[in-house]
PDB file of N, CA and C in Angstrom:
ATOM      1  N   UNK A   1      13.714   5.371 -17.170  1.00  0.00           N
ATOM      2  CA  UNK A   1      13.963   5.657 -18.566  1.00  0.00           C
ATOM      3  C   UNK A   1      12.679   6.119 -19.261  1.00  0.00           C
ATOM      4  N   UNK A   2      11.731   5.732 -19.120  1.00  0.00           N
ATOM      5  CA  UNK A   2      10.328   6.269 -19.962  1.00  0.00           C
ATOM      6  C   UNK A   2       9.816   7.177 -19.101  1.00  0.00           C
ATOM      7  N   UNK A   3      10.054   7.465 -17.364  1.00  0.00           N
ATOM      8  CA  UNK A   3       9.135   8.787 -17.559  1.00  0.00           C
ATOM      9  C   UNK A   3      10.758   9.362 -18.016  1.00  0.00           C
ATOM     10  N   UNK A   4      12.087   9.819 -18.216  1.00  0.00           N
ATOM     11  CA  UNK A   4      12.646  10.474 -18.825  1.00  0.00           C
ATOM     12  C   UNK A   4      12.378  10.772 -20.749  1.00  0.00           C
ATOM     13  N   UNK A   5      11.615  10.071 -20.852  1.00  0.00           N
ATOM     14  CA  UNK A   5      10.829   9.917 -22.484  1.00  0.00           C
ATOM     15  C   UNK A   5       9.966  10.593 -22.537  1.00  0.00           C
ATOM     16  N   UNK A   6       9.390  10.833 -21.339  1.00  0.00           N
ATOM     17  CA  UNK A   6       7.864  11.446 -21.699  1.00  0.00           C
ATOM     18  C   UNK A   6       7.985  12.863 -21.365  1.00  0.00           C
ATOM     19  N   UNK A   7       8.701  12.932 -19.902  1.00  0.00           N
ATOM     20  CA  UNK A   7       9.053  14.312 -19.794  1.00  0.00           C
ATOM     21  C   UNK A   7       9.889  15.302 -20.871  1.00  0.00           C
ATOM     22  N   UNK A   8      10.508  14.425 -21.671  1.00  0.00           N
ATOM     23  CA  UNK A   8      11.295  15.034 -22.882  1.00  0.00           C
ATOM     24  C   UNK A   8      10.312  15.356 -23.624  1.00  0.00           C
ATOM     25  N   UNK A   9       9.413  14.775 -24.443  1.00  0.00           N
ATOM     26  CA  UNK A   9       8.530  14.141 -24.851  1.00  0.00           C
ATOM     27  C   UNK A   9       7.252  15.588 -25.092  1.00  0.00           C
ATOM     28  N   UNK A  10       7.155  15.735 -23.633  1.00  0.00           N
ATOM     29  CA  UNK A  10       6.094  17.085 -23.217  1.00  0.00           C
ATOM     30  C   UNK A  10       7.037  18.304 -23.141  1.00  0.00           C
ATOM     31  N   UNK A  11       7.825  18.219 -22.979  1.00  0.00           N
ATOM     32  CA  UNK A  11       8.943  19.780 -23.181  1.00  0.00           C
ATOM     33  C   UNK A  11       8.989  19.713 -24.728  1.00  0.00           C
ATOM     34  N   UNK A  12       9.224  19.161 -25.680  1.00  0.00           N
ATOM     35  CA  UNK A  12       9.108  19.283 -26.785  1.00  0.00           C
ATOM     36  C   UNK A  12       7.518  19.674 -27.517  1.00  0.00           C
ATOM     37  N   UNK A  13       6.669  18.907 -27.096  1.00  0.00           N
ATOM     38  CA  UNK A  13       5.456  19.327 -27.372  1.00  0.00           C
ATOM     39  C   UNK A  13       5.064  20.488 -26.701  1.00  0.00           C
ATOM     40  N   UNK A  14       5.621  20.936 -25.617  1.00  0.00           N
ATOM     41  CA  UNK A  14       5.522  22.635 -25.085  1.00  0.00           C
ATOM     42  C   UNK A  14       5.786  23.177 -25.781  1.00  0.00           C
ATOM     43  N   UNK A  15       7.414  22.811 -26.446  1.00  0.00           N
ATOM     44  CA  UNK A  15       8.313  24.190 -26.815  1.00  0.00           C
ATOM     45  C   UNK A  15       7.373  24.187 -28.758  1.00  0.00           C
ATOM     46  N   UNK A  16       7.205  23.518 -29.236  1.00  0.00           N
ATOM     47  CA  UNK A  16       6.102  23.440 -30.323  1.00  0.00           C
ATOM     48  C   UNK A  16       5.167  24.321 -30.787  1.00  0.00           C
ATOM     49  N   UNK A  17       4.117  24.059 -29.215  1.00  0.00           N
ATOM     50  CA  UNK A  17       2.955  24.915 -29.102  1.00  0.00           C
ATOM     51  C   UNK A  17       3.386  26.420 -28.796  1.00  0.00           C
ATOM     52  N   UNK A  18       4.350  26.468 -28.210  1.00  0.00           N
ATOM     53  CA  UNK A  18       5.015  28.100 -28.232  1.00  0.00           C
ATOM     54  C   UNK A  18       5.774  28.650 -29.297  1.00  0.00           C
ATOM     55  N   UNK A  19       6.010  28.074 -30.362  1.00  0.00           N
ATOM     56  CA  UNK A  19       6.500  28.039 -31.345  1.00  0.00           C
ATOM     57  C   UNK A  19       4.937  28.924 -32.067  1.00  0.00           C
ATOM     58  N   UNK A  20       4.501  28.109 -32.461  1.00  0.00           N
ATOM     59  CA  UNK A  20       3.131  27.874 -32.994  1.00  0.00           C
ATOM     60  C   UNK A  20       2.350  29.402 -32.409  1.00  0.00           C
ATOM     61  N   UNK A  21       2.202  29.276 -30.931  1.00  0.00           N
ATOM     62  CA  UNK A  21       1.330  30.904 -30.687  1.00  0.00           C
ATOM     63  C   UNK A  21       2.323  31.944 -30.737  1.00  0.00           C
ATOM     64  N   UNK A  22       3.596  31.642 -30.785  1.00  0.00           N
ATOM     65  CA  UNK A  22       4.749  33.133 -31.041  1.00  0.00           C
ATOM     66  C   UNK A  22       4.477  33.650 -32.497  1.00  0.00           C
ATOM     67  N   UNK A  23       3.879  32.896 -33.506  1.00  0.00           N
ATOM     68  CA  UNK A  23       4.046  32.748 -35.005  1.00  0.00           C
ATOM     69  C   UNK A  23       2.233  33.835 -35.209  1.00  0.00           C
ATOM     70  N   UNK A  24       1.598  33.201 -34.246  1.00  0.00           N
ATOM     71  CA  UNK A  24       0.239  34.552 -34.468  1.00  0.00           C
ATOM     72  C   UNK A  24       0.483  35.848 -34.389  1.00  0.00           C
ATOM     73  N   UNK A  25       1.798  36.311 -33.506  1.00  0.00           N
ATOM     74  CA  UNK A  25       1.941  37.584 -33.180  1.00  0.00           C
ATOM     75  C   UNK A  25       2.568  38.281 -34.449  1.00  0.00           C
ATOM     76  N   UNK A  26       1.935  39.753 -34.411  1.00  0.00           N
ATOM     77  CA  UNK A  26       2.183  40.830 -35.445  1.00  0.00           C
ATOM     78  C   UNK A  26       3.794  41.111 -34.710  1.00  0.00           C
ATOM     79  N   UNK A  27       4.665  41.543 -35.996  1.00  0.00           N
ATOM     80  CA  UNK A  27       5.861  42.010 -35.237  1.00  0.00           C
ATOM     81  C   UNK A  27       5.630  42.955 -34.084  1.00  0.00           C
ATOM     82  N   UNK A  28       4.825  43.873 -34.285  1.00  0.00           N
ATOM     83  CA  UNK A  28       4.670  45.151 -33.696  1.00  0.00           C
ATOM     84  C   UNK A  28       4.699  44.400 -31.701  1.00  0.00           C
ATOM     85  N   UNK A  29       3.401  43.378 -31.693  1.00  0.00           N
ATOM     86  CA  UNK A  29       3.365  42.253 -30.759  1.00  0.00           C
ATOM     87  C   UNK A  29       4.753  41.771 -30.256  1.00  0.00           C
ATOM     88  N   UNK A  30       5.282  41.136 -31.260  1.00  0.00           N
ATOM     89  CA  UNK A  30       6.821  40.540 -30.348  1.00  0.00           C
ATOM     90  C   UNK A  30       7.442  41.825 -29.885  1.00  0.00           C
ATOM     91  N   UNK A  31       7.495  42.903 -30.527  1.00  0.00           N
ATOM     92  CA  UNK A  31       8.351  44.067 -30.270  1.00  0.00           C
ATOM     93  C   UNK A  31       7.978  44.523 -28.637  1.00  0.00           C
ATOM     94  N   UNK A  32       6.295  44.654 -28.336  1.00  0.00           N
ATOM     95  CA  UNK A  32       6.126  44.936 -27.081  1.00  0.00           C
ATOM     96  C   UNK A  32       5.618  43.674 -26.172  1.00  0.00           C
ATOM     97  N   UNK A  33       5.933  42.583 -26.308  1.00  0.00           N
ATOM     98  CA  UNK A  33       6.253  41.722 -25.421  1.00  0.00           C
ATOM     99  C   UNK A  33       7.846  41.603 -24.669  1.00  0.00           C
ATOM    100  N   UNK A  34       8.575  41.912 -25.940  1.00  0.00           N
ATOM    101  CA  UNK A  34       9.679  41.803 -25.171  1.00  0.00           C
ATOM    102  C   UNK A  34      10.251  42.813 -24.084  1.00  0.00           C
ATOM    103  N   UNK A  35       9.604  43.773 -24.409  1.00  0.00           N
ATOM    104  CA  UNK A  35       9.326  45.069 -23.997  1.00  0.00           C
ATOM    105  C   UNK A  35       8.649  44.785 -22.649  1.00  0.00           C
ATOM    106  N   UNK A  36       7.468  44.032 -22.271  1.00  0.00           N
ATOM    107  CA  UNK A  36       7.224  43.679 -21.528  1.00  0.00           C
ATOM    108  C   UNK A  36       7.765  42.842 -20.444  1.00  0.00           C
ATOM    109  N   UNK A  37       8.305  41.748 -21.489  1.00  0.00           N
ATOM    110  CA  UNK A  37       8.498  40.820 -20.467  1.00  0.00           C
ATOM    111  C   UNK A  37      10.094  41.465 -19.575  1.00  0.00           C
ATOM    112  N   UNK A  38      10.838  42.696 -20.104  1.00  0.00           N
ATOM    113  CA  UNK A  38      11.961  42.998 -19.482  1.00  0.00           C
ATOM    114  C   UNK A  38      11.534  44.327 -18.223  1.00  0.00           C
ATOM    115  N   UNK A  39      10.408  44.096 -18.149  1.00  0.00           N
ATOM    116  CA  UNK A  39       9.730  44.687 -16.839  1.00  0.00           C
ATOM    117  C   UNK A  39       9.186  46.447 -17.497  1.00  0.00           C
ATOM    118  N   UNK A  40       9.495  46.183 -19.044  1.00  0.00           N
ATOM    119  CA  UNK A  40       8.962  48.342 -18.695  1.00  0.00           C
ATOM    120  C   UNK A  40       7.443  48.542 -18.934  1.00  0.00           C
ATOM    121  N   UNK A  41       6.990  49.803 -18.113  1.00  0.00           N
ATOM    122  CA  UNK A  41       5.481  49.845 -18.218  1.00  0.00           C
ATOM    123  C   UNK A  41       5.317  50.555 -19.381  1.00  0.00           C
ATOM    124  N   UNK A  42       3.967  50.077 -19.843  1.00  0.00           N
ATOM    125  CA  UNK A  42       2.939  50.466 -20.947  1.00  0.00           C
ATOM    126  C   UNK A  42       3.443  51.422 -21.301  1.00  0.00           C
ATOM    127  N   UNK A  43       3.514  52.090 -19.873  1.00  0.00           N
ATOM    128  CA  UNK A  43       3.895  53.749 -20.412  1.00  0.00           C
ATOM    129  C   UNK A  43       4.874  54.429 -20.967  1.00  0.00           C
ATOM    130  N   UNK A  44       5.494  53.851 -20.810  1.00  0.00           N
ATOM    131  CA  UNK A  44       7.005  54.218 -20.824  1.00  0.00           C
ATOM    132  C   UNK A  44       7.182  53.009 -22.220  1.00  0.00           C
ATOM    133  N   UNK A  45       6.883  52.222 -22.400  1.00  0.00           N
ATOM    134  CA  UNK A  45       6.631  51.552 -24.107  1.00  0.00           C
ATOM    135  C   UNK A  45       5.702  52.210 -25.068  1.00  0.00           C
ATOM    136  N   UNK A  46       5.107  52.744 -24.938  1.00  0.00           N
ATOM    137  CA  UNK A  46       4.355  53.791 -25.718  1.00  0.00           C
ATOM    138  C   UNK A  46       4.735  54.878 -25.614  1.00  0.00           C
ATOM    139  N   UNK A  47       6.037  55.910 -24.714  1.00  0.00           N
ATOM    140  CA  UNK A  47       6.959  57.150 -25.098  1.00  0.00           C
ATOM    141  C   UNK A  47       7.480  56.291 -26.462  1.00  0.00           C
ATOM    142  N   UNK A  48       8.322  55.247 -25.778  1.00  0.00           N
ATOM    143  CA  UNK A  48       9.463  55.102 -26.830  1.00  0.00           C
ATOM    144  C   UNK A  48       9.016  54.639 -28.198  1.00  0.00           C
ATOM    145  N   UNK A  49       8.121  53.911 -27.922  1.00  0.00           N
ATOM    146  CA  UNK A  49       7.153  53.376 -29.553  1.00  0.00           C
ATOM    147  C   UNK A  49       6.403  54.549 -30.102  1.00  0.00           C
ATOM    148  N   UNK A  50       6.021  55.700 -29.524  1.00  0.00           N
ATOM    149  CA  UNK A  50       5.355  56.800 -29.924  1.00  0.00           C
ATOM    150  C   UNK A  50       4.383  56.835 -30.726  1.00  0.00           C
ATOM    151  N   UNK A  51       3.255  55.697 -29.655  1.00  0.00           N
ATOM    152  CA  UNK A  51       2.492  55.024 -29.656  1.00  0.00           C
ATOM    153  C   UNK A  51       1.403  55.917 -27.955  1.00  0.00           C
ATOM    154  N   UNK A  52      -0.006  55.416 -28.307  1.00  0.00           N
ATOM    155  CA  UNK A  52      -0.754  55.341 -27.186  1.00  0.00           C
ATOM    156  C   UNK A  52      -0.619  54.560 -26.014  1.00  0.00           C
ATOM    157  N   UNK A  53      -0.721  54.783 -24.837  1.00  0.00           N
ATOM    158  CA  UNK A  53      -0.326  54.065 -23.809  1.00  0.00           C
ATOM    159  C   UNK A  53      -1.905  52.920 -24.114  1.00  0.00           C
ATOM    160  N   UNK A  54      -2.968  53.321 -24.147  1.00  0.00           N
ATOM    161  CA  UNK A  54      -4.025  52.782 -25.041  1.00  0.00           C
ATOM    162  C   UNK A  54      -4.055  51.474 -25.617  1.00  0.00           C
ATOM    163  N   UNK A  55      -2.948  52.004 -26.938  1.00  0.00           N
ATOM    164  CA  UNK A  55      -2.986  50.740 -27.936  1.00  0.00           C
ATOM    165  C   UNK A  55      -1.761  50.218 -27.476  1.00  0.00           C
ATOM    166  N   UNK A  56      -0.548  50.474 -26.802  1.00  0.00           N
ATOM    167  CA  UNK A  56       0.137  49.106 -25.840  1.00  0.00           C
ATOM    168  C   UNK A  56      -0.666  48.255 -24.914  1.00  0.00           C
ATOM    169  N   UNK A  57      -1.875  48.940 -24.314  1.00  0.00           N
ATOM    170  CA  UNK A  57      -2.757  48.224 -23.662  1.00  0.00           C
ATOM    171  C   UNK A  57      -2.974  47.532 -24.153  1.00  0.00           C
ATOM    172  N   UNK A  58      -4.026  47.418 -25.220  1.00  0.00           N
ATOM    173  CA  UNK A  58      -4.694  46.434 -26.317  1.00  0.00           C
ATOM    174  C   UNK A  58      -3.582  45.308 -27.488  1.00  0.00           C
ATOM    175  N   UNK A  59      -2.521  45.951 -27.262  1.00  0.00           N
ATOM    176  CA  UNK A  59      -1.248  44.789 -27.728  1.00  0.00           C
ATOM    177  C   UNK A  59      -0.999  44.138 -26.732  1.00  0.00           C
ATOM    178  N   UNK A  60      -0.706  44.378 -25.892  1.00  0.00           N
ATOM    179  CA  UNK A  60      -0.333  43.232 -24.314  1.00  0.00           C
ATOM    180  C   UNK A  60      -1.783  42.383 -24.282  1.00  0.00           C
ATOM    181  N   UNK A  61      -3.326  42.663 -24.480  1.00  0.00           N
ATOM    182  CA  UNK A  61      -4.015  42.106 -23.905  1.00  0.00           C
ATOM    183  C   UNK A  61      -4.324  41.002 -25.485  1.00  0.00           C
ATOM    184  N   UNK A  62      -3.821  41.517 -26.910  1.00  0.00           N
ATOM    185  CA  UNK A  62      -3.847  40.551 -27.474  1.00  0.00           C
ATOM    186  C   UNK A  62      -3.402  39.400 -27.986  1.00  0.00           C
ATOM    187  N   UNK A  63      -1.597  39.839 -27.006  1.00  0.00           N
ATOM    188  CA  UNK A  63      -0.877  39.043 -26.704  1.00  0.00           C
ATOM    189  C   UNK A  63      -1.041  37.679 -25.706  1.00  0.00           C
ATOM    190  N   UNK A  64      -1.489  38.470 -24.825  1.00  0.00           N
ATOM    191  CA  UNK A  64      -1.992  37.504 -23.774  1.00  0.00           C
ATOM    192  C   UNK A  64      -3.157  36.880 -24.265  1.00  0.00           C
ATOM    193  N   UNK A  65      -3.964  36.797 -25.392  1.00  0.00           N
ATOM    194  CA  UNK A  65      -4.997  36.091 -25.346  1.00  0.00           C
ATOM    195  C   UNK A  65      -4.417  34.848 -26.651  1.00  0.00           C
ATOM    196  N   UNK A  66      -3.797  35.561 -27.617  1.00  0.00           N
ATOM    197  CA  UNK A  66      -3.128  34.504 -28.623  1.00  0.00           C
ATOM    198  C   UNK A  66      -2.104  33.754 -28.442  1.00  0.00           C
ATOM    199  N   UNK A  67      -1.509  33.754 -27.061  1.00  0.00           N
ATOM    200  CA  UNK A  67      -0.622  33.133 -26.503  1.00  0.00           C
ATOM    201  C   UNK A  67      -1.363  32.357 -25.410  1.00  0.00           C
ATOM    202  N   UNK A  68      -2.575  32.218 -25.154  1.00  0.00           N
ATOM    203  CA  UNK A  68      -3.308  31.872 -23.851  1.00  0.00           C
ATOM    204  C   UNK A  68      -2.753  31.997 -22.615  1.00  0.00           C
ATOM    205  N   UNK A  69      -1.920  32.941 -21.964  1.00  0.00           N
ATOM    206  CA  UNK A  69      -1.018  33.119 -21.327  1.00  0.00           C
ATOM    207  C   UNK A  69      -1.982  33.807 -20.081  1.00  0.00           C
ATOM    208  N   UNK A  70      -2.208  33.378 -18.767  1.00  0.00           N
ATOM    209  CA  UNK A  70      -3.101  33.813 -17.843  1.00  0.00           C
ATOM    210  C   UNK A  70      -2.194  34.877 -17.195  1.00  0.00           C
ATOM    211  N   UNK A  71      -0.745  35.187 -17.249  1.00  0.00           N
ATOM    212  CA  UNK A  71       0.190  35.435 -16.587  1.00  0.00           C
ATOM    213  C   UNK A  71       1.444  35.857 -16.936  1.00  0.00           C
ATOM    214  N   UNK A  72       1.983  36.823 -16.680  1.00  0.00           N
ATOM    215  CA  UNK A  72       3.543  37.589 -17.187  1.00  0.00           C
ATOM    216  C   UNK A  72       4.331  36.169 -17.240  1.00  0.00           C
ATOM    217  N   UNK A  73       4.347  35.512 -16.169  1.00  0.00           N
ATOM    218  CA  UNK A  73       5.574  34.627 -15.411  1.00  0.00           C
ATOM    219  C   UNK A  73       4.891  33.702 -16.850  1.00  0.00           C
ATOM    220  N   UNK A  74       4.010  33.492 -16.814  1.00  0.00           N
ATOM    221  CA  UNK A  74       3.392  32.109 -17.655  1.00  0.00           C
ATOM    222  C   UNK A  74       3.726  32.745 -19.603  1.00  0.00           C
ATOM    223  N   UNK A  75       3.586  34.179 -20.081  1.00  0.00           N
ATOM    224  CA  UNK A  75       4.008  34.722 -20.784  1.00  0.00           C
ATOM    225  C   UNK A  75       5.486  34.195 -21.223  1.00  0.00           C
ATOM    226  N   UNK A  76       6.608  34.498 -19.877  1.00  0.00           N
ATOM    227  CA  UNK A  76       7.639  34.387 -20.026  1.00  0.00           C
ATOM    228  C   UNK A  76       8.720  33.404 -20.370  1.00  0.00           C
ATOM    229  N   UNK A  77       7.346  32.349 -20.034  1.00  0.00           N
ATOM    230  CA  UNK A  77       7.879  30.981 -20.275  1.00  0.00           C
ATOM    231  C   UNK A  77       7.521  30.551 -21.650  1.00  0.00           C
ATOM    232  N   UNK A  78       6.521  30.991 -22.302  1.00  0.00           N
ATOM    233  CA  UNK A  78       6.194  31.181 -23.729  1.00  0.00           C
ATOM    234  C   UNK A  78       7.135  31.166 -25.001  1.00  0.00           C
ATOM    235  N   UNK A  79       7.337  32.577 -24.356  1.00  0.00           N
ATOM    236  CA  UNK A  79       8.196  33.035 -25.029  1.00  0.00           C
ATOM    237  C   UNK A  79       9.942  32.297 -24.724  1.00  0.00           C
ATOM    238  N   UNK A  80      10.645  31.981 -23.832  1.00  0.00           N
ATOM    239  CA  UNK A  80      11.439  31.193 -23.010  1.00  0.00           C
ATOM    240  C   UNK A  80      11.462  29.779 -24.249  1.00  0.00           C
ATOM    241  N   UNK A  81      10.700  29.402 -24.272  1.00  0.00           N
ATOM    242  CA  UNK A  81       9.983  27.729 -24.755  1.00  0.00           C
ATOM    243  C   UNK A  81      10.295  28.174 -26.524  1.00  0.00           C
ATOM    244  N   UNK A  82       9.815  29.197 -26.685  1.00  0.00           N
ATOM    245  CA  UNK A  82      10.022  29.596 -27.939  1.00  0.00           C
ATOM    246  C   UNK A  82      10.927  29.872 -28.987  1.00  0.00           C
ATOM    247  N   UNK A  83      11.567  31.059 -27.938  1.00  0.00           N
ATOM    248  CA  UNK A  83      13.128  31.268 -28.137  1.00  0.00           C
ATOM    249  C   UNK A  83      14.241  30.336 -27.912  1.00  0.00           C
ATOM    250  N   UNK A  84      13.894  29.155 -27.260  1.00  0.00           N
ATOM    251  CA  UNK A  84      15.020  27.720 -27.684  1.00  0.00           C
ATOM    252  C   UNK A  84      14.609  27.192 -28.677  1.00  0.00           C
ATOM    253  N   UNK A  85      13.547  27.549 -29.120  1.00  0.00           N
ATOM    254  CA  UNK A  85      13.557  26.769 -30.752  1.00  0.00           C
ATOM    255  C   UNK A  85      14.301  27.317 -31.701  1.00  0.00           C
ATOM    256  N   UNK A  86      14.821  28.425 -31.576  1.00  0.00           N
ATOM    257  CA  UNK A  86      15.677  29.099 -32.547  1.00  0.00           C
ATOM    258  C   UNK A  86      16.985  29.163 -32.538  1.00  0.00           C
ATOM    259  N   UNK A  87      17.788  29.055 -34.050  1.00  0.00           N
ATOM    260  CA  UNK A  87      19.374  29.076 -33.872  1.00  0.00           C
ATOM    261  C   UNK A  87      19.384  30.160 -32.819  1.00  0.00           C
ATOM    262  N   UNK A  88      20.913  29.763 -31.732  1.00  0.00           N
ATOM    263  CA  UNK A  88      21.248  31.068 -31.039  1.00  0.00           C
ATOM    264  C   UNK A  88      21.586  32.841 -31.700  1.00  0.00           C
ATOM    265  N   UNK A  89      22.010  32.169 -32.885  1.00  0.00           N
ATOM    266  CA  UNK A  89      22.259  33.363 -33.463  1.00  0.00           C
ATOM    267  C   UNK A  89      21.719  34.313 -34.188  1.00  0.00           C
ATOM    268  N   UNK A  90      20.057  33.875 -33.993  1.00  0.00           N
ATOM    269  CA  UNK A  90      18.633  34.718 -34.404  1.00  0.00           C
ATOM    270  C   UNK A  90      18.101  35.032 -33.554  1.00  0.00           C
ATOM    271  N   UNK A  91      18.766  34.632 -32.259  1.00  0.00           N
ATOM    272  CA  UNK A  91      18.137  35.624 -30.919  1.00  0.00           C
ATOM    273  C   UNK A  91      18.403  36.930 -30.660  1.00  0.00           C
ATOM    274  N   UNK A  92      17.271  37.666 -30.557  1.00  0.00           N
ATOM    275  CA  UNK A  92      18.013  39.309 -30.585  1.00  0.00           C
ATOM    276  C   UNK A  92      18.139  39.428 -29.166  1.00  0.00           C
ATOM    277  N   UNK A  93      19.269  39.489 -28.233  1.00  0.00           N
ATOM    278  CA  UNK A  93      20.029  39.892 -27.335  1.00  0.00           C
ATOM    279  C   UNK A  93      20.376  40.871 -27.534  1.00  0.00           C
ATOM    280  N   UNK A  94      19.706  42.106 -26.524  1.00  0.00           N
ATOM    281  CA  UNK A  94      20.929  43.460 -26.446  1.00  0.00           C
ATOM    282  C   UNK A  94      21.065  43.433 -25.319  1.00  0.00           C
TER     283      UNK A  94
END
């Protein structure tokens, strides 16, 4: 029963802190993370943003640093942790 307390306990204090570094990001940021995290390259996010492949560079890398995220997979869970903090029906699903 208490490590089921604690492990609850630290998933909540995860999903928090991802709360918390999702909230640093500029929209422009969530826009090409998600972008990211659904596998498309830089490049091909900067046709469609009509944007520099450049400054998607420098959005992914300031993503990854205000999220302390060493890692896509570790990114994904971020964001994952994050997006259950929110009603379902403010999740943008397409």
């Amino acid at each position: 029963m208490e490590l089921e307390f604690r492990r609850l306990k630290s998933l909540l204090e995860r999903r928090e802190q991802a709360v918390s570094m999702m909230a640093l990001l500029t929209p422009r940021q969530h826009e090409i993370m998600a972008l990211v995290l659904v596998g498309r390259p830089s490049k091909n996010i900067a046709t469609d943003l009509h944007i520099s492949q450049r400054t998607v560079e420098n959005h992914r890398a300031a993503i990854m640093k205000k999220t302390n995220a060493r890692s896509l997979p570790e990114l994904g869970q971020i964001g994952l942790a994050a997006a259950l903090h929110q009603p379902a029906q403010s999740l943008n699903v397409d």
